[in-house]
PDB file of N, CA and C in Angstrom:
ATOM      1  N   UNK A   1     108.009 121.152  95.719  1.00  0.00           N
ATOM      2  CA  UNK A   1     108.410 120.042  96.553  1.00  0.00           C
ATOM      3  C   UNK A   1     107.247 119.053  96.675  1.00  0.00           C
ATOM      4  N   UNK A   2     107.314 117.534  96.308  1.00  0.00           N
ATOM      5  CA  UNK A   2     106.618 117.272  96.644  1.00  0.00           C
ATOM      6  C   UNK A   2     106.508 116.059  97.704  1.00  0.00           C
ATOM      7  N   UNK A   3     105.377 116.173  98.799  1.00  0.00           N
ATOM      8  CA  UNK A   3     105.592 115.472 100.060  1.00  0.00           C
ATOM      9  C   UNK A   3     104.778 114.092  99.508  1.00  0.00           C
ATOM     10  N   UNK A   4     106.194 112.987 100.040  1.00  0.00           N
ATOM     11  CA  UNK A   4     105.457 111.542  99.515  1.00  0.00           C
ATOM     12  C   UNK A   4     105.694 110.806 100.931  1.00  0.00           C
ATOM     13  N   UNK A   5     104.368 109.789 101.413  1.00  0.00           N
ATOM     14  CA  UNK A   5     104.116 109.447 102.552  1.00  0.00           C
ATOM     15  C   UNK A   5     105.648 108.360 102.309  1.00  0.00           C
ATOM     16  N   UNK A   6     105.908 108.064 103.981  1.00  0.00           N
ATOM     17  CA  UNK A   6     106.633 107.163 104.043  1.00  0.00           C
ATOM     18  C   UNK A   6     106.438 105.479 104.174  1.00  0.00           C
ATOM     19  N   UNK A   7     107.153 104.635 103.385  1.00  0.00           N
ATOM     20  CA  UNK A   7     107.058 103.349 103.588  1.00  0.00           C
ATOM     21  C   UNK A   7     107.639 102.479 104.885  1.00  0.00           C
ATOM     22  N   UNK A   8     106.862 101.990 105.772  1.00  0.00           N
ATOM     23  CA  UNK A   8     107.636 101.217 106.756  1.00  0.00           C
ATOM     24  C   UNK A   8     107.990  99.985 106.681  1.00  0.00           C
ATOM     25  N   UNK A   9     108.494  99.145 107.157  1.00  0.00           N
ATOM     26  CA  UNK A   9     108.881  97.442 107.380  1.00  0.00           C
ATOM     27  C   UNK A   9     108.420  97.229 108.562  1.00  0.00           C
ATOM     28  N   UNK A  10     107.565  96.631 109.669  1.00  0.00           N
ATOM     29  CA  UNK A  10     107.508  96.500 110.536  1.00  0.00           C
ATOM     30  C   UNK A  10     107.876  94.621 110.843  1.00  0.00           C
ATOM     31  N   UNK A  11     108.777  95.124 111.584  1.00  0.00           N
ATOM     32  CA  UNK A  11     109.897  92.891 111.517  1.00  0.00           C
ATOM     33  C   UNK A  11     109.768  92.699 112.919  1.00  0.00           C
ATOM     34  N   UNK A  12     108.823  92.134 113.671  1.00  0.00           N
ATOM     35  CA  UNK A  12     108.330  91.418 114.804  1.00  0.00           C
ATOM     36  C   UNK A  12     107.839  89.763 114.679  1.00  0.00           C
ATOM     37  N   UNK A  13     108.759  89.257 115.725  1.00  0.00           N
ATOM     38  CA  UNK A  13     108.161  87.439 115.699  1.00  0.00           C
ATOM     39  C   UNK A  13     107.015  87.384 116.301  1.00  0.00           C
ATOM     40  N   UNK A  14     106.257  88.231 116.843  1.00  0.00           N
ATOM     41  CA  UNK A  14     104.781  88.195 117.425  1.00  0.00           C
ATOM     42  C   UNK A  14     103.554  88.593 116.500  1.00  0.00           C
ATOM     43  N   UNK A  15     103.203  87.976 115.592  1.00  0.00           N
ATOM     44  CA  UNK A  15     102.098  88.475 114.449  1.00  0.00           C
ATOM     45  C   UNK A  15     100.939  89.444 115.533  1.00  0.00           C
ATOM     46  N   UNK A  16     100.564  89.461 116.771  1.00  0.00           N
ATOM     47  CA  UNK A  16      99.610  90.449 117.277  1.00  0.00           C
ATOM     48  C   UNK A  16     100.192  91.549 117.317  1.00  0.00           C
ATOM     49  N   UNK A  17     101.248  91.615 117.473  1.00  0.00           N
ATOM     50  CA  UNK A  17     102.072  93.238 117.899  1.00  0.00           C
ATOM     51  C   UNK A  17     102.317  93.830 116.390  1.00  0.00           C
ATOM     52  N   UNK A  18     102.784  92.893 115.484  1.00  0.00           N
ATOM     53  CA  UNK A  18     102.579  93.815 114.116  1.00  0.00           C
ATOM     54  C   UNK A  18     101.475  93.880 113.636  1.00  0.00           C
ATOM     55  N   UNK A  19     100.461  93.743 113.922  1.00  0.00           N
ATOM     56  CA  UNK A  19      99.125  93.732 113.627  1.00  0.00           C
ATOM     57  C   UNK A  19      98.501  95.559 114.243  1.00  0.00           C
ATOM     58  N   UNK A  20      98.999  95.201 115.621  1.00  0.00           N
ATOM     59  CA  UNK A  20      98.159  96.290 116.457  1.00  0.00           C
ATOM     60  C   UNK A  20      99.419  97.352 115.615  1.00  0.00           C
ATOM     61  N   UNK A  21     100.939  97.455 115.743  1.00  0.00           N
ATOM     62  CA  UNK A  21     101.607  98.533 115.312  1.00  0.00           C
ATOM     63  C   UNK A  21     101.127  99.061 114.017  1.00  0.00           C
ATOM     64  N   UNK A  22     100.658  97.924 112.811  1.00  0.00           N
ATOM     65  CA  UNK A  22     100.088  98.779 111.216  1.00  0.00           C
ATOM     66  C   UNK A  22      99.098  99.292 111.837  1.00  0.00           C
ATOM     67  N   UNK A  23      97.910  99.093 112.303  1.00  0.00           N
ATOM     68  CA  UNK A  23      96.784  99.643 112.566  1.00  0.00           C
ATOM     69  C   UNK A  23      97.128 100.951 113.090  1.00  0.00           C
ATOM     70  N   UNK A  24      98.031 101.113 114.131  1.00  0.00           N
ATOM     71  CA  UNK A  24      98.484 102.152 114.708  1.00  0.00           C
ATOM     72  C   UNK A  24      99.050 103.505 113.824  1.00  0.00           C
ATOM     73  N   UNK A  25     100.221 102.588 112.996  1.00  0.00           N
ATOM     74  CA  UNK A  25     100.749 103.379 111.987  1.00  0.00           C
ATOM     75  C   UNK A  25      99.469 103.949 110.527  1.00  0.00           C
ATOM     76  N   UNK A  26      98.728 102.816 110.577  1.00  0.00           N
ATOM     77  CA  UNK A  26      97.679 103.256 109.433  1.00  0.00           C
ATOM     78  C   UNK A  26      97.123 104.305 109.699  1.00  0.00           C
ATOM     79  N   UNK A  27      96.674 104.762 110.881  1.00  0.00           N
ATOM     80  CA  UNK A  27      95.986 106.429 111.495  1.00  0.00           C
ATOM     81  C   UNK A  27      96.959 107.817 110.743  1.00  0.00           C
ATOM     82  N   UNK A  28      97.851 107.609 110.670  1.00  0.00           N
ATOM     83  CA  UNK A  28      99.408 108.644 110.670  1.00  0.00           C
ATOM     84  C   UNK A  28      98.971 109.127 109.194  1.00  0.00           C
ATOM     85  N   UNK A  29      98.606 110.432 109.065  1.00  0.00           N
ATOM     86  CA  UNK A  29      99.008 110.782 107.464  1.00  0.00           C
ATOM     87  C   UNK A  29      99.979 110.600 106.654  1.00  0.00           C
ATOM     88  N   UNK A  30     101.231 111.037 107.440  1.00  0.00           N
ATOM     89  CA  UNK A  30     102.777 110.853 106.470  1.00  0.00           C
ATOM     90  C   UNK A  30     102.715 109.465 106.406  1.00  0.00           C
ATOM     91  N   UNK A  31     101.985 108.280 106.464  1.00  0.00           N
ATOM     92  CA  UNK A  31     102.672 106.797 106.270  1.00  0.00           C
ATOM     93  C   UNK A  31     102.200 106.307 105.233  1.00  0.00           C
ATOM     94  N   UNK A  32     102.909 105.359 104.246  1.00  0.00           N
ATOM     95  CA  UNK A  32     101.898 104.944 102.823  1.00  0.00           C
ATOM     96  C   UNK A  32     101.809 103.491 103.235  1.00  0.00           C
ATOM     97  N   UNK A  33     102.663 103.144 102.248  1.00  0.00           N
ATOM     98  CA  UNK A  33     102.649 101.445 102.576  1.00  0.00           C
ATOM     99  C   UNK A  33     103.537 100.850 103.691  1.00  0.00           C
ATOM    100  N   UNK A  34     102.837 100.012 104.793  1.00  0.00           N
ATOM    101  CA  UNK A  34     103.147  99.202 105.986  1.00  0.00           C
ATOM    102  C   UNK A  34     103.354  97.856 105.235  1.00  0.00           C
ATOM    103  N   UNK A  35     104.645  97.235 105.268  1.00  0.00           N
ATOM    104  CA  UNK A  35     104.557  96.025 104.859  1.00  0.00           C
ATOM    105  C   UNK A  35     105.239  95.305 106.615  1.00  0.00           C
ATOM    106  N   UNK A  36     105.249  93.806 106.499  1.00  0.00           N
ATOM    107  CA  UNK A  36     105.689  93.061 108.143  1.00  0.00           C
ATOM    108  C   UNK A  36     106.365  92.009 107.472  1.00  0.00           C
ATOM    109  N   UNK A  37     107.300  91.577 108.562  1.00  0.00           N
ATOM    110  CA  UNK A  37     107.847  90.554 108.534  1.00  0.00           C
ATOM    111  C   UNK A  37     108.035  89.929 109.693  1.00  0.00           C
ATOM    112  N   UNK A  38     107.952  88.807 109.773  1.00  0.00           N
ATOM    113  CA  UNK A  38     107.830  87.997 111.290  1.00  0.00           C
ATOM    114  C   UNK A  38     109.212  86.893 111.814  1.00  0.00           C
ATOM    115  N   UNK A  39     110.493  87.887 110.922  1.00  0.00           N
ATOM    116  CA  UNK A  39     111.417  86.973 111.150  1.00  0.00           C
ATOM    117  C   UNK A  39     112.368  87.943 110.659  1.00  0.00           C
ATOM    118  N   UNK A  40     113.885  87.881 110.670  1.00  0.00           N
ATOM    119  CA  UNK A  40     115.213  88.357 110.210  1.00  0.00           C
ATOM    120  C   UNK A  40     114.971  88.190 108.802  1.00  0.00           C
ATOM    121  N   UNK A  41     115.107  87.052 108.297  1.00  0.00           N
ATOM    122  CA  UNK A  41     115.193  86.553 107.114  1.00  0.00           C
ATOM    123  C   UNK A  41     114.477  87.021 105.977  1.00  0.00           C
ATOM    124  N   UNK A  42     112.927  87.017 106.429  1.00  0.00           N
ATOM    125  CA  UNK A  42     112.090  87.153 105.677  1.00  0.00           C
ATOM    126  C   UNK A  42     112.108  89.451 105.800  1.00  0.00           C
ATOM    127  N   UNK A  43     112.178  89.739 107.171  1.00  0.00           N
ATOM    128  CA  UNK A  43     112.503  91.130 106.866  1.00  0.00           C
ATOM    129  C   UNK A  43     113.681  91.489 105.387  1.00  0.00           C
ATOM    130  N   UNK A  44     114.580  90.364 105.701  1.00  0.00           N
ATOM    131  CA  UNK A  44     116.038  91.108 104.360  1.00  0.00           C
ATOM    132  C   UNK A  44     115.543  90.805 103.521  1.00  0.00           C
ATOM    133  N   UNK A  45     114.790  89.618 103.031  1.00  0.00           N
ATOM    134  CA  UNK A  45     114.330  89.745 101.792  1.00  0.00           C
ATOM    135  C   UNK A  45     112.914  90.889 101.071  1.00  0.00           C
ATOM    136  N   UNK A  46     112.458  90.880 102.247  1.00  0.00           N
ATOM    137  CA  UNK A  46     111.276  92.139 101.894  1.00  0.00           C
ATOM    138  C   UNK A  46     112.595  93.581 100.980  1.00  0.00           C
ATOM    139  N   UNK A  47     113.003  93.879 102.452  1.00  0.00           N
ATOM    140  CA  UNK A  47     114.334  94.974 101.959  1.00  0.00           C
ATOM    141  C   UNK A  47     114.953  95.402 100.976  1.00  0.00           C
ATOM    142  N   UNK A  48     115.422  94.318 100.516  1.00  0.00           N
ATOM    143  CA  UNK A  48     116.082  94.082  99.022  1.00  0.00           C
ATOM    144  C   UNK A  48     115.094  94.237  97.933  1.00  0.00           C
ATOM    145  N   UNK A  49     113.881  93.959  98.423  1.00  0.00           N
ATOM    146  CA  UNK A  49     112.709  93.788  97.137  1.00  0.00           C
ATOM    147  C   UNK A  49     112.487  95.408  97.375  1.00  0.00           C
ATOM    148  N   UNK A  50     112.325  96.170  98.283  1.00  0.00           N
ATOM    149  CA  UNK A  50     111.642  96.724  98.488  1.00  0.00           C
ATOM    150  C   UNK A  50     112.097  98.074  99.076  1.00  0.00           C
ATOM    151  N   UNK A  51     111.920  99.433  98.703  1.00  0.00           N
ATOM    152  CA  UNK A  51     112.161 101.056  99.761  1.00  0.00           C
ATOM    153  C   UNK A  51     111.426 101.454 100.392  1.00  0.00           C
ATOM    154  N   UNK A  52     112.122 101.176 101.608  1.00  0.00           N
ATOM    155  CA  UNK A  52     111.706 101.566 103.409  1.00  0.00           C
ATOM    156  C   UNK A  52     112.375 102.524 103.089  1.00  0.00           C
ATOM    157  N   UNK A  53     111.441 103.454 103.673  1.00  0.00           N
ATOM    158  CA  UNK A  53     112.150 104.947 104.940  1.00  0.00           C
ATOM    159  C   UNK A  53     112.535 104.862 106.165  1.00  0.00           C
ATOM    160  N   UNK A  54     111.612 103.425 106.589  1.00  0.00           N
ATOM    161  CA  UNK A  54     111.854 103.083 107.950  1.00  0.00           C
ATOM    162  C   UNK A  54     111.841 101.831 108.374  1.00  0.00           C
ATOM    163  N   UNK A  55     112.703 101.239 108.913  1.00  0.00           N
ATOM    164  CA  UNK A  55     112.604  99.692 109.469  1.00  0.00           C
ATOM    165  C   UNK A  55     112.140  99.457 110.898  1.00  0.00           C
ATOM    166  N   UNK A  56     110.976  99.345 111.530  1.00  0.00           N
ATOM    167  CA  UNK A  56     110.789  98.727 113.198  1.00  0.00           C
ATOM    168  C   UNK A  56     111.423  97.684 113.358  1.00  0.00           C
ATOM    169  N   UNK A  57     112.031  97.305 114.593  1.00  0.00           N
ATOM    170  CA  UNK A  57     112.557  95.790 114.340  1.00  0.00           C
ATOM    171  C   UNK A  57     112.586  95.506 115.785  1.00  0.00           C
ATOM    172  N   UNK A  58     112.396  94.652 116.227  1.00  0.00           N
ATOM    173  CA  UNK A  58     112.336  93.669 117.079  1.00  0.00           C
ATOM    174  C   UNK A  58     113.934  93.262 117.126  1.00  0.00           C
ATOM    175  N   UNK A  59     114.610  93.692 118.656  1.00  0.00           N
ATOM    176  CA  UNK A  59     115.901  93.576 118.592  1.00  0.00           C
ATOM    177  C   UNK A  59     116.129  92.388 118.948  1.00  0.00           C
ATOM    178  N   UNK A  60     115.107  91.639 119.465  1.00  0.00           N
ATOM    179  CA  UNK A  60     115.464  89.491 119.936  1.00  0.00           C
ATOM    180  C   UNK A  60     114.733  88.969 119.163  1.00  0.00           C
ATOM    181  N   UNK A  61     114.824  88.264 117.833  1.00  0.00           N
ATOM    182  CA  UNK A  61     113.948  87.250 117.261  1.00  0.00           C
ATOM    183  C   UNK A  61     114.724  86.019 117.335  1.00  0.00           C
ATOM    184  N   UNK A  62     114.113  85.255 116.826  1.00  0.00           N
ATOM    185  CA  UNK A  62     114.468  83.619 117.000  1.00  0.00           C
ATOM    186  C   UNK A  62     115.532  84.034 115.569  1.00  0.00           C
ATOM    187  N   UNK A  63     116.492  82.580 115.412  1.00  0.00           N
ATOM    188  CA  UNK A  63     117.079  83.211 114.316  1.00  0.00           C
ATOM    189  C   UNK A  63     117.876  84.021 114.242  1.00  0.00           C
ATOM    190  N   UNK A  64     118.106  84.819 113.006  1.00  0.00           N
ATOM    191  CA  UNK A  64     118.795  86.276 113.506  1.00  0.00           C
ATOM    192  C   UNK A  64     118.527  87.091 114.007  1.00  0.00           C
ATOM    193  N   UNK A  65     119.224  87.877 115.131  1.00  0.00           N
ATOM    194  CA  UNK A  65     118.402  89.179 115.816  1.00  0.00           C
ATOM    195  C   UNK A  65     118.403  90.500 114.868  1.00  0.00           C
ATOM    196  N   UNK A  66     117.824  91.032 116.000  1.00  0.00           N
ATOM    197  CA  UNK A  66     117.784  92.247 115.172  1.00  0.00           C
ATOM    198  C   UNK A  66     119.437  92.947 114.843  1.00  0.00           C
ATOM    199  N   UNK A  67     120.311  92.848 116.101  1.00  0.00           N
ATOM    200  CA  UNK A  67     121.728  93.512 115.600  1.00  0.00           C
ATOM    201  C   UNK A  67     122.294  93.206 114.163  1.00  0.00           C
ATOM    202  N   UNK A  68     122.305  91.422 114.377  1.00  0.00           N
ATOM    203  CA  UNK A  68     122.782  91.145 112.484  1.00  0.00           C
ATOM    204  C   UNK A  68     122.051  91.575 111.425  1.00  0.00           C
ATOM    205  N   UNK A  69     120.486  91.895 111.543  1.00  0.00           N
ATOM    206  CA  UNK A  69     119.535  92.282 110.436  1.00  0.00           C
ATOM    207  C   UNK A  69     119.935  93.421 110.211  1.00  0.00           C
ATOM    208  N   UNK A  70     120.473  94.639 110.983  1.00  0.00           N
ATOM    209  CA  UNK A  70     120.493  96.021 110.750  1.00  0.00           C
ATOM    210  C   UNK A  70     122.101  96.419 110.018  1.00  0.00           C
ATOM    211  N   UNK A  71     122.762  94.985 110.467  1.00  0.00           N
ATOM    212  CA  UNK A  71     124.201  94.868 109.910  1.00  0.00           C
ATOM    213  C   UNK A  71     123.936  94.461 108.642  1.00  0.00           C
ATOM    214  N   UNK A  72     123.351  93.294 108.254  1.00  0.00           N
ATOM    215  CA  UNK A  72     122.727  93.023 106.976  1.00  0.00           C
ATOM    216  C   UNK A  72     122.064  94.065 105.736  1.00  0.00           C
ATOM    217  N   UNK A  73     121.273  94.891 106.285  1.00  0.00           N
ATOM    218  CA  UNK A  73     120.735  95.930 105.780  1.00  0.00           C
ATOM    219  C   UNK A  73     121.243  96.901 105.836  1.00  0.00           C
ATOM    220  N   UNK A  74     121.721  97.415 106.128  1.00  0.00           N
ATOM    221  CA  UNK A  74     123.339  98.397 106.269  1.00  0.00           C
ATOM    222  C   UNK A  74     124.525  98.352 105.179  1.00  0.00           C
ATOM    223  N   UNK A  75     124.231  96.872 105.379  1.00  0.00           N
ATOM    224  CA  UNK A  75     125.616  96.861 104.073  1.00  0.00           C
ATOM    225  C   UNK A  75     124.575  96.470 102.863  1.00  0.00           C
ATOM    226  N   UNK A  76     123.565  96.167 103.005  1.00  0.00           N
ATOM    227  CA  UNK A  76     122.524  96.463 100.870  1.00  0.00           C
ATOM    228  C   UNK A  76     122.307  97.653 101.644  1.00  0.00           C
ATOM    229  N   UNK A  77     122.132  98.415 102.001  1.00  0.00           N
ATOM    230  CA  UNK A  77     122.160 100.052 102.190  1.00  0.00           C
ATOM    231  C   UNK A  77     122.255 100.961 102.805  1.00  0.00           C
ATOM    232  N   UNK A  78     123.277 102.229 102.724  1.00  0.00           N
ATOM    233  CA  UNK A  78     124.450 102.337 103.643  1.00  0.00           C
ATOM    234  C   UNK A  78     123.518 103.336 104.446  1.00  0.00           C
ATOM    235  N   UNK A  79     121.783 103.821 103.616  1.00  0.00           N
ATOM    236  CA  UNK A  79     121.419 105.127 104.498  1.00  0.00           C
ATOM    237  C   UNK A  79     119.838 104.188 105.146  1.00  0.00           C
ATOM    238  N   UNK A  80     119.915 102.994 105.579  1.00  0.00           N
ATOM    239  CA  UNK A  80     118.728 102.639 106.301  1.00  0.00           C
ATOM    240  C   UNK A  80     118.604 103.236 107.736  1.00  0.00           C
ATOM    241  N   UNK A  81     117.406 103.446 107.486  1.00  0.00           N
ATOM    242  CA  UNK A  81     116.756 104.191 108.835  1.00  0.00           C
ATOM    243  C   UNK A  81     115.883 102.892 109.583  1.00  0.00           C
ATOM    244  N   UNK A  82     116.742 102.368 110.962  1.00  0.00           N
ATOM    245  CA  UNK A  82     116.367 101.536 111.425  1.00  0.00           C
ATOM    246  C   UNK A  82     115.805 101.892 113.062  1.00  0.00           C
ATOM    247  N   UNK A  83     114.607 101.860 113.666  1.00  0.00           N
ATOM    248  CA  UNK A  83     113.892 101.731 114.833  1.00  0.00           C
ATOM    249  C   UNK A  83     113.862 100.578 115.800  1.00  0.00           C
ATOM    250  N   UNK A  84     114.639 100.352 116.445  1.00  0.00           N
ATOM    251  CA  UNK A  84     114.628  99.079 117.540  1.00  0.00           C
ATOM    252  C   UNK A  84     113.903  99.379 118.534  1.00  0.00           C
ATOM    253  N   UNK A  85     112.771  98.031 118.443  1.00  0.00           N
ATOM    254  CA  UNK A  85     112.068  97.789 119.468  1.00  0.00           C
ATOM    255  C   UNK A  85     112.374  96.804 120.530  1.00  0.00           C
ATOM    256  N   UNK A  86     111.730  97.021 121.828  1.00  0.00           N
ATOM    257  CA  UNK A  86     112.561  96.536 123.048  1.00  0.00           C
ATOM    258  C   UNK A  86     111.918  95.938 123.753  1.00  0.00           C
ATOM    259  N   UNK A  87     111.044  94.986 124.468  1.00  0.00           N
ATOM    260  CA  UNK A  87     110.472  95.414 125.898  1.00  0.00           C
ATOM    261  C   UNK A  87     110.982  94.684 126.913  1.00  0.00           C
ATOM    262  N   UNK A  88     112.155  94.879 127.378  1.00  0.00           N
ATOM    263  CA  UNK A  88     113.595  94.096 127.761  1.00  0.00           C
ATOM    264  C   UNK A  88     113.487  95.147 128.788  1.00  0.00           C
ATOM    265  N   UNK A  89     113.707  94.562 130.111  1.00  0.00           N
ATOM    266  CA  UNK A  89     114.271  95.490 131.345  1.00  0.00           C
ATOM    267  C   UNK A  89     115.797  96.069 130.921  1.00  0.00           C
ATOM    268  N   UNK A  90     115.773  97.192 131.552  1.00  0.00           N
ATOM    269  CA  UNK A  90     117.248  97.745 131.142  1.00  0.00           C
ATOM    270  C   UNK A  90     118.562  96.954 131.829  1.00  0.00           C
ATOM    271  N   UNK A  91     118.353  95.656 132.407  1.00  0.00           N
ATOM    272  CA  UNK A  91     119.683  95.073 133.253  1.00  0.00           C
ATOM    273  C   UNK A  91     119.726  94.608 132.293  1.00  0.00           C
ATOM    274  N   UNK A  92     118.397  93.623 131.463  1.00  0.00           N
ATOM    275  CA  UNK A  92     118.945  92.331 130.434  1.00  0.00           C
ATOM    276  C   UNK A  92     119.712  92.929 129.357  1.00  0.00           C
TER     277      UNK A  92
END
């Protein structure tokens, strides 16, 4: 068997927060390549170019949110493993 680190997408409109999250994720043994995207758009096109194990996503961006991106990426591939990030009080 052999164990191959995982690739992430990290898709945040705040370039400091995907900054501090690769750094974060860069510590992690199982992780290989961290790629970012700072928008919907530019996340689907990474996607399509590219195999994630895992998508972070920022569920409010300007643009498309995160719900249509994961609908988007869902249908180019039916087994994406998607992580929504939040920091939304639980009323909003």
């Amino acid at each position: 068997m052999v164990n191959r680190k995982a690739n992430i997408l990290v898709v945040d409109d705040h370039a400091l927060f995907r900054r501090g999250l690769k750094d974060i994720l860069s510590e992690c043994p199982d992780v290989g390549r961290i790629d970012e995207a700072g928008s919907g758009a530019e996340a689907l096109a990474k996607f399509e170019a590219g195999r994630y194990d895992c998508v972070l996503l920022d569920i409010f961006m300007p643009g498309e949110n995160g719900i249509e991106v994961i609908r988007r990426m869902t249908a180019i591939r039916a087994d994406a493993h998607c992580l929504v990030l939040s920091m939304y009080p639980l009323e909003q």
